[in-house]
Protein backbone atom coordinates (compact mmCIF):
# COMPACT_ATOMS: atom_id res chain seq x y z
CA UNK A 1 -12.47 4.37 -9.68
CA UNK A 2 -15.87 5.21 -9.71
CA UNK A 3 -18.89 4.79 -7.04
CA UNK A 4 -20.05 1.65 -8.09
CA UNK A 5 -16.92 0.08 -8.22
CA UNK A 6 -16.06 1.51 -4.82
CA UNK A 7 -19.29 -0.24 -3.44
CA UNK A 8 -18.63 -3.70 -5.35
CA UNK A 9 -15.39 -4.18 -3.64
CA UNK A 10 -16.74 -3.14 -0.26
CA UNK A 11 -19.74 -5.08 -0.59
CA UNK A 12 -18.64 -8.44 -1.55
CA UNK A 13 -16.40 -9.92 1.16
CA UNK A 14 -14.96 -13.17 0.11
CA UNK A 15 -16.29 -15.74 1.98
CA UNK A 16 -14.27 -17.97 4.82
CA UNK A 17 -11.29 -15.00 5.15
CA UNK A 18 -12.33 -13.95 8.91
CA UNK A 19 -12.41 -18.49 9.73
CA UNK A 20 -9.27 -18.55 7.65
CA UNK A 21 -7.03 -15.37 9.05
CA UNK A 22 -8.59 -17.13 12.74
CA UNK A 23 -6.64 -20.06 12.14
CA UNK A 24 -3.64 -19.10 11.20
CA UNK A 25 -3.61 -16.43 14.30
CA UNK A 26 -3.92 -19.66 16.64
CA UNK A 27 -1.24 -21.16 15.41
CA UNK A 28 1.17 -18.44 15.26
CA UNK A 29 0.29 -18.04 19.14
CA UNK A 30 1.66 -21.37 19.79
CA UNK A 31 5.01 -20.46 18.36
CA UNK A 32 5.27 -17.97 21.05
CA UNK A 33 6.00 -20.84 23.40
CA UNK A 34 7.00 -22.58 21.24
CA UNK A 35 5.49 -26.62 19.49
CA UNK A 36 7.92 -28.42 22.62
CA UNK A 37 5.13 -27.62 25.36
CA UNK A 38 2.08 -27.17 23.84
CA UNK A 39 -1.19 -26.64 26.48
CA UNK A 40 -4.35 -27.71 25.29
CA UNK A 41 -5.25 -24.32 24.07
CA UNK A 42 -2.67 -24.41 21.61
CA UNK A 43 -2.57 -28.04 20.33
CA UNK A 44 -6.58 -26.96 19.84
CA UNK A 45 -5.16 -24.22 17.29
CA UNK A 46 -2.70 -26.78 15.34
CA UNK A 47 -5.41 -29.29 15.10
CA UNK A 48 -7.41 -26.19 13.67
CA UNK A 49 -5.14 -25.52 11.35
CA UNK A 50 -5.03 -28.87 9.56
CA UNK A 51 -8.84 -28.98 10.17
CA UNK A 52 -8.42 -25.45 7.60
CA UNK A 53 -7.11 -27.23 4.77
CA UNK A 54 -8.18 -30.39 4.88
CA UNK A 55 -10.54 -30.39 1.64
CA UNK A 56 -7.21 -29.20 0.10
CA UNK A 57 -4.49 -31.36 -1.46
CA UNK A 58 -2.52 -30.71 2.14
CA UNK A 59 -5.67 -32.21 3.85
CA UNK A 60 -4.51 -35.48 5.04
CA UNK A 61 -0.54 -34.90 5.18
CA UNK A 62 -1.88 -31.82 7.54
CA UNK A 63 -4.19 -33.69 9.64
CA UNK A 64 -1.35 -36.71 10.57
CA UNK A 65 1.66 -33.55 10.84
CA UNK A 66 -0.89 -32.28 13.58
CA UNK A 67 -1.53 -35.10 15.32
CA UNK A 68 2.15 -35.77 15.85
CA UNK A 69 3.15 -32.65 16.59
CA UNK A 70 0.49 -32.54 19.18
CA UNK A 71 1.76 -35.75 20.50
CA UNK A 72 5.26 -34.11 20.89
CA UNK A 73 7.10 -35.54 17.63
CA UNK A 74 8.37 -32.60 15.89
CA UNK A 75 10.12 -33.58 12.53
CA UNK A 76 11.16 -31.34 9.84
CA UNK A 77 8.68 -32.95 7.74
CA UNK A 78 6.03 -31.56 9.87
CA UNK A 79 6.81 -28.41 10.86
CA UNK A 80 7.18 -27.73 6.45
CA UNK A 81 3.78 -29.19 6.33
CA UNK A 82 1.86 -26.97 8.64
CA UNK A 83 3.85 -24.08 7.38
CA UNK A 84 2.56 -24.88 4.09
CA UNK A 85 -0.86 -24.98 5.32
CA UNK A 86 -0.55 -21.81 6.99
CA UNK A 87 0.58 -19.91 3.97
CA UNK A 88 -2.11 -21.68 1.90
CA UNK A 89 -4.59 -19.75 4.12
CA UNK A 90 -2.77 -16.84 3.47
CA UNK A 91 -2.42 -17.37 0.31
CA UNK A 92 -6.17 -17.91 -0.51
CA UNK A 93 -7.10 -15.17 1.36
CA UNK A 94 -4.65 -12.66 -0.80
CA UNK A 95 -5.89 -14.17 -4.31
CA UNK A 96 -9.74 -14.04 -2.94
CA UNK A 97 -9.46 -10.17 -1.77
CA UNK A 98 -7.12 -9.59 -4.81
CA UNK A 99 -9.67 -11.31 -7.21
CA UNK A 100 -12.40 -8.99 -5.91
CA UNK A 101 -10.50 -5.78 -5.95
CA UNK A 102 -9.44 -6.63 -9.70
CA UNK A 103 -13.41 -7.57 -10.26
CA UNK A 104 -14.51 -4.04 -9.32
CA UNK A 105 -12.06 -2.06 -11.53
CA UNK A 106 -12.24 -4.06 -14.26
CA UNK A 107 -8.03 -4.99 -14.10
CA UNK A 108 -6.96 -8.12 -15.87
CA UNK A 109 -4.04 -10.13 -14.63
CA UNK A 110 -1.78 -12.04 -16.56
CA UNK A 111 -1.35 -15.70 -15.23
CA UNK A 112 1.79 -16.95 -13.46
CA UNK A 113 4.24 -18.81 -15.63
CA UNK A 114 5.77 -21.83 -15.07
CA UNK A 115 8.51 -22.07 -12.80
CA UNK A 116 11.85 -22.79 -14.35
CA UNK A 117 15.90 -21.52 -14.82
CA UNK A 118 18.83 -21.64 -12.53
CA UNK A 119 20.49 -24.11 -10.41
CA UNK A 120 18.89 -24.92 -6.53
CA UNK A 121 21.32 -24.48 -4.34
CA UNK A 122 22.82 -27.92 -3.16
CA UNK A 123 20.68 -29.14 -0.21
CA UNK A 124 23.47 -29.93 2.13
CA UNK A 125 23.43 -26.06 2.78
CA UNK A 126 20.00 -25.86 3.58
CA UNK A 127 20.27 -28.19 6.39
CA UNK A 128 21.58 -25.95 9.38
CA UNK A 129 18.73 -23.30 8.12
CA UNK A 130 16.32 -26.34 8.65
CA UNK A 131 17.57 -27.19 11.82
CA UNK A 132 17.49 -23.43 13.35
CA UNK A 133 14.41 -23.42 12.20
CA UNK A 134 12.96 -26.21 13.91
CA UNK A 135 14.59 -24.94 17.01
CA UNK A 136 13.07 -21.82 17.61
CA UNK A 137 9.70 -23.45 16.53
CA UNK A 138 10.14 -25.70 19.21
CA UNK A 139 11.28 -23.24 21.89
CA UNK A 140 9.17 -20.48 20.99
CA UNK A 141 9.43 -16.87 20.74
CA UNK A 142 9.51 -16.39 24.76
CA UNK A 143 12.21 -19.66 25.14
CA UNK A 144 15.29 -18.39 22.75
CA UNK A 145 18.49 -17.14 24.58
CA UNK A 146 21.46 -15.57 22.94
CA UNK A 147 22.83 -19.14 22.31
CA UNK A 148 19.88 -20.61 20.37
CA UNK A 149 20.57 -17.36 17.76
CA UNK A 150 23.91 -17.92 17.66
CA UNK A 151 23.41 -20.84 16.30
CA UNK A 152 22.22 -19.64 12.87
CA UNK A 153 25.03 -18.19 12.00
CA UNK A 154 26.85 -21.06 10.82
CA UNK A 155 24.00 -21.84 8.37
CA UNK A 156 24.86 -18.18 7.60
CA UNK A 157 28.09 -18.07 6.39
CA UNK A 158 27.61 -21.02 4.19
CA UNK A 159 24.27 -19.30 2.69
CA UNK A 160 25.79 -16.16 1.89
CA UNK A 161 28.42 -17.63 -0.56
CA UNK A 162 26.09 -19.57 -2.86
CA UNK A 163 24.38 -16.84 -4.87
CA UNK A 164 21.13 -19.61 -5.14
CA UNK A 165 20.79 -19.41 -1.58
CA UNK A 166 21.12 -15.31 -1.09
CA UNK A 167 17.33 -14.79 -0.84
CA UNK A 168 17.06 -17.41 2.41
CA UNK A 169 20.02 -15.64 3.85
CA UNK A 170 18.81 -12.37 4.33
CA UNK A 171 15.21 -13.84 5.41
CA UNK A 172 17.33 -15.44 8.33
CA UNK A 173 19.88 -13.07 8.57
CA UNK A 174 17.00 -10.46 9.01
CA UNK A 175 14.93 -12.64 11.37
CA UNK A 176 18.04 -13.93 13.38
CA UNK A 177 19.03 -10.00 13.85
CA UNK A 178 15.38 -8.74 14.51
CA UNK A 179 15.04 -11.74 17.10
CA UNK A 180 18.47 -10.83 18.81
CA UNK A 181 17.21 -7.35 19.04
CA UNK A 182 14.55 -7.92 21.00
CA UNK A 183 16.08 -9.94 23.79
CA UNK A 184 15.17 -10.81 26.30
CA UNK A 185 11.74 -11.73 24.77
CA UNK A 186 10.46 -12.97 28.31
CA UNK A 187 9.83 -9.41 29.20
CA UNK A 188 8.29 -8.00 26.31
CA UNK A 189 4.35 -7.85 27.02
CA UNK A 190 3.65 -7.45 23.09
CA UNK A 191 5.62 -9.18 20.29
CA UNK A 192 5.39 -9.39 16.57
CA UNK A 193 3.48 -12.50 16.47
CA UNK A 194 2.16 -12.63 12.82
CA UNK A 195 5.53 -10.61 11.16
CA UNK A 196 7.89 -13.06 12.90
CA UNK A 197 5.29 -16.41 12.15
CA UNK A 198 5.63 -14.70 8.44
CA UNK A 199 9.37 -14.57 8.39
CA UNK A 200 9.93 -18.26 10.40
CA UNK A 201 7.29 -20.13 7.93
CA UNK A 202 8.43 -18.23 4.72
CA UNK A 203 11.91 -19.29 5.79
CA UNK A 204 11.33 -23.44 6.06
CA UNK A 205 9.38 -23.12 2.76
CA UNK A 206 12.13 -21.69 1.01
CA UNK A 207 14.70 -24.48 2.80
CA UNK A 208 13.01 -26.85 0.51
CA UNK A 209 14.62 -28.39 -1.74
CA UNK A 210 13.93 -26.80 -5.75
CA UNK A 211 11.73 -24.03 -4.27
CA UNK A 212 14.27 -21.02 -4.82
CA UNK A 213 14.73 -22.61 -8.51
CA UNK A 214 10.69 -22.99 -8.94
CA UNK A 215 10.18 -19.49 -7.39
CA UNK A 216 12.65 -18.25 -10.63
CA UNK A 217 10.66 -17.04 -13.58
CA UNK A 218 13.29 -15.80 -16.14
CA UNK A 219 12.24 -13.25 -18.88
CA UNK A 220 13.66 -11.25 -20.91
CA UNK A 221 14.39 -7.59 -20.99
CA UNK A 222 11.73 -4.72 -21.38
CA UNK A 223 11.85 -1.60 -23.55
CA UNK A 224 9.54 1.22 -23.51
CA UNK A 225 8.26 4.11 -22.22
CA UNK A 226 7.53 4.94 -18.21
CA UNK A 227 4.80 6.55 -17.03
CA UNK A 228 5.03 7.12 -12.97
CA UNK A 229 1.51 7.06 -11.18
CA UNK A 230 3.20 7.63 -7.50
CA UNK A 231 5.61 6.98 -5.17
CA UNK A 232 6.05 5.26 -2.19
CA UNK A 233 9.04 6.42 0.57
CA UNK A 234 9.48 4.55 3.56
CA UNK A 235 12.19 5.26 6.39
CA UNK A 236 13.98 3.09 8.83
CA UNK A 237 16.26 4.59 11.03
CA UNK A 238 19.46 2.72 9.08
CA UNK A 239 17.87 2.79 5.37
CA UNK A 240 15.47 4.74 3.07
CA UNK A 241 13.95 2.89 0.07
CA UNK A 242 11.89 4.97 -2.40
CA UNK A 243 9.23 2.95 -4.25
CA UNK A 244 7.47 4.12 -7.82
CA UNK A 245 4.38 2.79 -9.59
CA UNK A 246 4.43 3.43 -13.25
CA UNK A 247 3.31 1.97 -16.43
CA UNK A 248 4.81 1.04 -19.22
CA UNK A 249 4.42 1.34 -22.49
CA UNK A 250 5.88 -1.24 -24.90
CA UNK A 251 4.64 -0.28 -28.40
CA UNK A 252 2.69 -2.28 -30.93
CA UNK A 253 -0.90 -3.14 -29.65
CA UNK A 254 0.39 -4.29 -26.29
CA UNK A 255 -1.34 -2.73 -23.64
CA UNK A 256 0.25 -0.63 -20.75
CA UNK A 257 1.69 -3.08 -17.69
CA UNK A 258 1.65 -1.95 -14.51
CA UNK A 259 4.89 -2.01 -12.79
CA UNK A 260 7.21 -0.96 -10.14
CA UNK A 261 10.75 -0.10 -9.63
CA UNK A 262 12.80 0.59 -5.91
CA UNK A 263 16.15 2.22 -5.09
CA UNK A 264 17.47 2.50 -1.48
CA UNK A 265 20.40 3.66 0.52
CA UNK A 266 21.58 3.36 4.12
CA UNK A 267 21.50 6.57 6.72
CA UNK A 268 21.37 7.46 9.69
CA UNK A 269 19.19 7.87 12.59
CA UNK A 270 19.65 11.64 12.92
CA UNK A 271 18.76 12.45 8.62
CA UNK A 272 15.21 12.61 8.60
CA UNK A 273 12.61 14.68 6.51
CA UNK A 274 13.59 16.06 3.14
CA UNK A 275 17.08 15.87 3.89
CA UNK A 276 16.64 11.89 3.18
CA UNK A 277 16.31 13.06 -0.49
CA UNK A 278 20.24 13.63 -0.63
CA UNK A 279 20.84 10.15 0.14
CA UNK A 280 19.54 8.76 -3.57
CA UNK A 281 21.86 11.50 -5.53
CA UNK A 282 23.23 8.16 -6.91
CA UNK A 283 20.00 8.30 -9.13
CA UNK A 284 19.68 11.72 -10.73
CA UNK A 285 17.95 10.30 -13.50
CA UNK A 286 15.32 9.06 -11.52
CA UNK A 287 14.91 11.66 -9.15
CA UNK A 288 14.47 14.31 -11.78
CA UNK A 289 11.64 12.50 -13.73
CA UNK A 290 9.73 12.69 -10.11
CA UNK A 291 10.52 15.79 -9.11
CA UNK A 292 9.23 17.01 -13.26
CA UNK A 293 7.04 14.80 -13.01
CA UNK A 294 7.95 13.18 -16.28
CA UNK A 295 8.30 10.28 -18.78
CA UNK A 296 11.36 7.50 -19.15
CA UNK A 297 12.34 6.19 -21.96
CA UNK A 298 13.80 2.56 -21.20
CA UNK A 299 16.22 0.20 -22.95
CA UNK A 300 16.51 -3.13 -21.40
CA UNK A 301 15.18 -3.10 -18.33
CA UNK A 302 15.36 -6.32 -15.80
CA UNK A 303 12.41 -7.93 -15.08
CA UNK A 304 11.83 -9.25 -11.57
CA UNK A 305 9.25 -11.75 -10.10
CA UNK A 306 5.67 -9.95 -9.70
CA UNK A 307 5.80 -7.08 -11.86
CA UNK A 308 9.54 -5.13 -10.47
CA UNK A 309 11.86 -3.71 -12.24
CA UNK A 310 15.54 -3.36 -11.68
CA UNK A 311 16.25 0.07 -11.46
CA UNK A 312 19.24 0.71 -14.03
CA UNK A 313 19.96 4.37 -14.31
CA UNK A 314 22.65 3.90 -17.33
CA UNK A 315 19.48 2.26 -19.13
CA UNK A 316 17.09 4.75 -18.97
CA UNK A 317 16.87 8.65 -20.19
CA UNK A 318 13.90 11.07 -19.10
CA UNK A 319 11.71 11.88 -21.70
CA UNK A 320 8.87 14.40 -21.94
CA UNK A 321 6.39 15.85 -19.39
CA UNK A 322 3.76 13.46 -18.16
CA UNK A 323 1.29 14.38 -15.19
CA UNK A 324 0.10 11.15 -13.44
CA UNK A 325 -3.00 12.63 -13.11
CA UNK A 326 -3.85 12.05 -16.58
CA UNK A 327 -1.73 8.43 -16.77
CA UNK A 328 -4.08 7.78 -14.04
CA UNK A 329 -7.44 9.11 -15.28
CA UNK A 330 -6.96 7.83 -19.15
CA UNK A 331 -4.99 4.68 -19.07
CA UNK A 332 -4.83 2.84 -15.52
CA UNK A 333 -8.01 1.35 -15.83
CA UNK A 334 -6.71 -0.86 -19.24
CA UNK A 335 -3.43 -2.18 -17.44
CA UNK A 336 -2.38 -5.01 -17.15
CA UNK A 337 -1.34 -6.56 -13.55
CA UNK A 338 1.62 -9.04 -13.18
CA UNK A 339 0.92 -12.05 -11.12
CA UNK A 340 2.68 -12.55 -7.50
CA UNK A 341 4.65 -15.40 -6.87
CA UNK A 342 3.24 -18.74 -4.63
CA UNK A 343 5.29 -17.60 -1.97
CA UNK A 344 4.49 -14.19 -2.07
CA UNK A 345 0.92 -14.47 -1.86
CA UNK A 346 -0.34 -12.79 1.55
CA UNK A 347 -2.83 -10.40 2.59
CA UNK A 348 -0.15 -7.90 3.58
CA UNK A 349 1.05 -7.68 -0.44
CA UNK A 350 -2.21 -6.31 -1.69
CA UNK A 351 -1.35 -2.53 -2.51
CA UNK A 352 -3.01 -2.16 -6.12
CA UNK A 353 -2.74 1.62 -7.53
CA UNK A 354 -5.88 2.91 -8.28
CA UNK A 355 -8.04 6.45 -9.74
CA UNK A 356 -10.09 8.26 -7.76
CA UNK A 357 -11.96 11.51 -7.59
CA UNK A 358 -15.56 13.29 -7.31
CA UNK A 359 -15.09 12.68 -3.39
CA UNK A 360 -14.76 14.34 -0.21
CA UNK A 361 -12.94 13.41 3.30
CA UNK A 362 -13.96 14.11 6.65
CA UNK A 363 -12.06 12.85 9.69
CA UNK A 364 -9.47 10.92 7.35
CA UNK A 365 -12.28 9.03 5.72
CA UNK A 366 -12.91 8.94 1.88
CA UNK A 367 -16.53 9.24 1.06
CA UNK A 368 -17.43 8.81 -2.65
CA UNK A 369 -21.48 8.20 -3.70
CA UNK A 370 -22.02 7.30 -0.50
CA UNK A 371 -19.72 5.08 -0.13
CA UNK A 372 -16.85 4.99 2.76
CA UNK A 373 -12.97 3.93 2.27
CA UNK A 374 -11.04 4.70 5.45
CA UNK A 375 -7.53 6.95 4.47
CA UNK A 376 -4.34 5.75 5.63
CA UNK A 377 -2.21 8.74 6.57
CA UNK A 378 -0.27 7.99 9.13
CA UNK A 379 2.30 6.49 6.59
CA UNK A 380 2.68 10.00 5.27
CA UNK A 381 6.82 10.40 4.49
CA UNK A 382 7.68 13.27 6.28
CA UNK A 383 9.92 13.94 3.53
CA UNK A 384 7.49 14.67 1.43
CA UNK A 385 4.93 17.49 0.54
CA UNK A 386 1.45 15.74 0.97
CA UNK A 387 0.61 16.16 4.58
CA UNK A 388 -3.25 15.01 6.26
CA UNK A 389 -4.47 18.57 5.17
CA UNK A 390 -3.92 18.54 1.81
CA UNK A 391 -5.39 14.73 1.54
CA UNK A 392 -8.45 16.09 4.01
CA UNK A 393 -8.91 19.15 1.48
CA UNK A 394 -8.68 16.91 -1.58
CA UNK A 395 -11.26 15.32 -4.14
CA UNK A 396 -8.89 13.68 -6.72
CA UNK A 397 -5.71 10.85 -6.18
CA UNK A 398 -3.78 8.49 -7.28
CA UNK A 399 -3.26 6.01 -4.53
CA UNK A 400 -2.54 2.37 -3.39
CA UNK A 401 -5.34 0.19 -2.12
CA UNK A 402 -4.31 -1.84 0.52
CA UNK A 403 -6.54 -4.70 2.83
CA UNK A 404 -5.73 -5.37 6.41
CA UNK A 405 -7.50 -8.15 8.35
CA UNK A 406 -10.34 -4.94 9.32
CA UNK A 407 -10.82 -4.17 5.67
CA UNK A 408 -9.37 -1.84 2.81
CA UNK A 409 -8.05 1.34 3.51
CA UNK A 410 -6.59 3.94 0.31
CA UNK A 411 -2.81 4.85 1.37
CA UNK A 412 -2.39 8.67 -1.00
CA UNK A 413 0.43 9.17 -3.33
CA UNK A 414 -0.90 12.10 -4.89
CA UNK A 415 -4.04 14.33 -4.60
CA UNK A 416 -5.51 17.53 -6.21
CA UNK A 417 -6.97 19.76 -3.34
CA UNK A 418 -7.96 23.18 -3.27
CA UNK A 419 -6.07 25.53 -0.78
CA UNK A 420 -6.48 28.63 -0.28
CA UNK A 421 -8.92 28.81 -3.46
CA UNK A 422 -6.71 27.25 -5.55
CA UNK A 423 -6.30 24.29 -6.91
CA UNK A 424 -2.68 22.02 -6.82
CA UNK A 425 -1.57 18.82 -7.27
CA UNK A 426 0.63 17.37 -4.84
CA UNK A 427 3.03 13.97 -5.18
CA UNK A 428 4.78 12.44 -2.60
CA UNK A 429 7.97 13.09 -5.25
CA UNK A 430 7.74 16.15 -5.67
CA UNK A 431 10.54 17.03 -3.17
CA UNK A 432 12.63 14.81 -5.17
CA UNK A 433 15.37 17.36 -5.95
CA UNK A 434 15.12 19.51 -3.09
CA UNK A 435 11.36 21.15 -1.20
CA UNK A 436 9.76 23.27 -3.11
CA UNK A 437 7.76 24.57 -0.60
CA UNK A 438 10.08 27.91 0.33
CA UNK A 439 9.23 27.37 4.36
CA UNK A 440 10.64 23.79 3.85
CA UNK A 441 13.61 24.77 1.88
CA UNK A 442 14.16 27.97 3.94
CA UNK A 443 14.23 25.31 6.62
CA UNK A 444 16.38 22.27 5.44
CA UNK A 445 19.14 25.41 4.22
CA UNK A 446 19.33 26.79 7.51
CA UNK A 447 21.48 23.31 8.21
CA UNK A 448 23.54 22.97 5.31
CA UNK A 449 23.97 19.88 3.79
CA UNK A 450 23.90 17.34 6.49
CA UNK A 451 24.69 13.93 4.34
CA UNK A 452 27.88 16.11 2.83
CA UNK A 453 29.14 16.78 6.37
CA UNK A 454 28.53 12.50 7.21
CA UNK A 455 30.46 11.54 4.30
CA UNK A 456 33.08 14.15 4.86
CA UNK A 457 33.17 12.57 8.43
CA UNK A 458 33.34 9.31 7.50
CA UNK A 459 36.23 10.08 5.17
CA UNK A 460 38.34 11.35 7.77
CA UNK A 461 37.98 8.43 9.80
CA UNK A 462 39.14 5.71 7.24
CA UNK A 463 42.07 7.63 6.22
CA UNK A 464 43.16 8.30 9.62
């Protein structure tokens, strides 16, 4: 990514995303106490919501939904209505910022195909879904008890045991147990307000009937070669998921896709830093292409909705040495990007690898011709080697561009820095089979093998 491109995507804010992101933060404030006692304030926002859309096809079934619901007749008609102009905002304001980043580096998109394949699941089980749903819209997020959650879990059961239904179920399941965490949501002073408005309205989209069909887009297996760029790892205190960014090669005159793969596996509080590593042993494959920092060779891979893989180890073998430096430098900029799904579209999906170097940082901002891009570090894995002094010291990376409401930020998955006169190149996988820093492995050694001893545990205690 070069200066000019840096300064085309900074420069040319799409117009209407600070009115649009405005509406849809007034009306996920009135779902905090909920659509059953609206004060004037908040039947202000709804009515400012329709008022959004309303040169779009939603215009008019928006502007009547509002009215009523502002009257105090709540249907489940309604509620899907706003919801659906809420993540049309959304949704516009992801393709506009996405359409502009792809404008400045040159990256074409292919165009989402038409929806088709499987069977919905019968709509019968999607009505105690709808119905929880319109409950806590009505009481709010300050108004639900113990009972009101309880009662999802009917809706639950019967979810859980259509496979059609599986990706609504563990929306609600996680929303019901994220919810039930949190009580009693009277005293909190700060809540999730846009995450849980994301979760509730993605929820009574998907209760539709034929969306989880539409949202389907069957294809058929990939071959190739992999090329990883970078890699994400995030930790939860109950689960670690490790995410890579590659390309991938599919012969003939086909250009490179860009495309991304996850594994995961559930822990515990107490493993943190490198020892999380030992948790994904069930992907040695994997782990030793990141840690080498080479190729895959890959024979029929599943292809998943916006440009995933499904990771198949038994599918894939490593191949030869390939430094995503030069991936990166020589062949990102001709990749091809996979379309999101409808549903999918939101701001907080944008995370586009990109190239960059000639720049420096000072105080965890990127300066490049001029040109500023604040650094997101504070999502540094601490099981990894790149730390906020080797990004600081850096002038070259591979990283993910991602837009919040306050603008883009760069989030590093690899650098080149010069320490100590030297210069290295750092990845966020490079700890993949163990640190390779001595101090760190010197470190992690001193306590054994912590996930051994947990399993070990664990053993015991079903046999006894």
């Amino acid at each position: 990514m070069l200066g000019i491109q840096l300064a085309e995507l900074l420069a040319n804010e799409p117009v209407g995303v600070p009115e649009a992101l405005e509406a849809v933060d007034g009306f996920d404030r009135t779902l905090v106490g909920g659509l059953g006692r609206l004060v004037p304030e908040e039947a202000a926002a709804v009515t400012a919501l329709a008022a959004a859309v309303s040169a779009s096809p939603l215009g008019a079934a928006a502007t009547e939904a509002a009215e009523k619901v502002v009257a105090g007749s709540v249907s489940d008609e309604r509620l899907v209505t706003l919801a659906a102009s809420r993540a049309a905002l959304l949704g516009a304001v992801h393709d506009a910022q996405l359409a502009a980043l792809d404008a400045a580096v040159g990256r074409r998109r292919e165009e989402w195909p038409a929806p088709g394949g499987g069977e919905p699941p019968p709509d019968r089980l999607l009505d105690g879904a709808r119905s929880w749903l319109r409950e806590l819209a009505l009481v709010g997020w300050r108004g639900l008890t113990d009972d009101s959650l309880r009662g999802v879990d009917q809706a639950l059961t019967a979810l859980w045991a259509e496979p059609a239904a599986r990706r609504l179920a563990v929306l609600l399941d996680g929303l019901a147990g994220e919810l039930r965490a949190c009580l009693p949501l009277a005293t909190w002073e700060r809540l999730p307000v846009r995450r849980w408005a994301d979760m509730w309205a993605a929820a009574l989209l998907l209760c539709q009937p034929g969306v989880l069909r539409a949202e389907e887009a069957p294809a058929a297996e990939v071959s190739g070669r992999l090329l990883p760029l970078g890699t994400e790892l995030h930790e939860h205190p109950t689960a670690v998921q490790l995410v890579v960014h590659a390309l991938l090669e599919e012969g003939g005159d086909r250009p490179a896709r860009l495309v991304r793969f996850a594994v995961g596996a559930a822990k515990v509080e107490t493993l943190t830093g490198p020892t999380v590593w030992r948790l994904l042993t069930g992907f040695p494959v994997l782990l030793r292409a990141l840690a080498e920092r080479r190729a895959l060779s890959v024979t029929g891979l599943s292809p998943l909705e916006g440009g995933e893989l499904l990771w198949d180890e038994s599918a894939v073998t490593l191949g030869e040495p390939a430094d995503p430096f030069v991936t990166a430098r020589t062949q990102l900029a001709g990749a091809v990007a996979a379309p999101l799904p409808p549903l999918r579209r939101h701001p907080v999906q944008l995370a586009e690898p990109v190239w960059l170097e000639g720049y420096r940082v000072r105080k965890d901002v990127l300066t490049l011709d001029g040109h500023q891009l604040r650094l997101d570090v504070e999502h540094l894995p601490a099981a990894g080697p790149l730390t906020p002094q080797l990004v600081g010291a850096s002038t070259a990376c591979v990283g993910l561009l991602c837009w919040e409401a306050d603008g883009w930020t760069l989030r590093p998955l690899g650098v080149r820095a010069t320490v100590r006169r030297q210069e290295v190149e750092v990845h966020v996988g490079d700890w993949a089979e163990g640190p390779t820093d001595p101090k760190a492995a010197k470190s992690e050694a001193k306590w054994g093998d912590p996930v051994a001893v947990l399993r070990e545990r664990a053993g015991r205690l079903l046999r006894a």
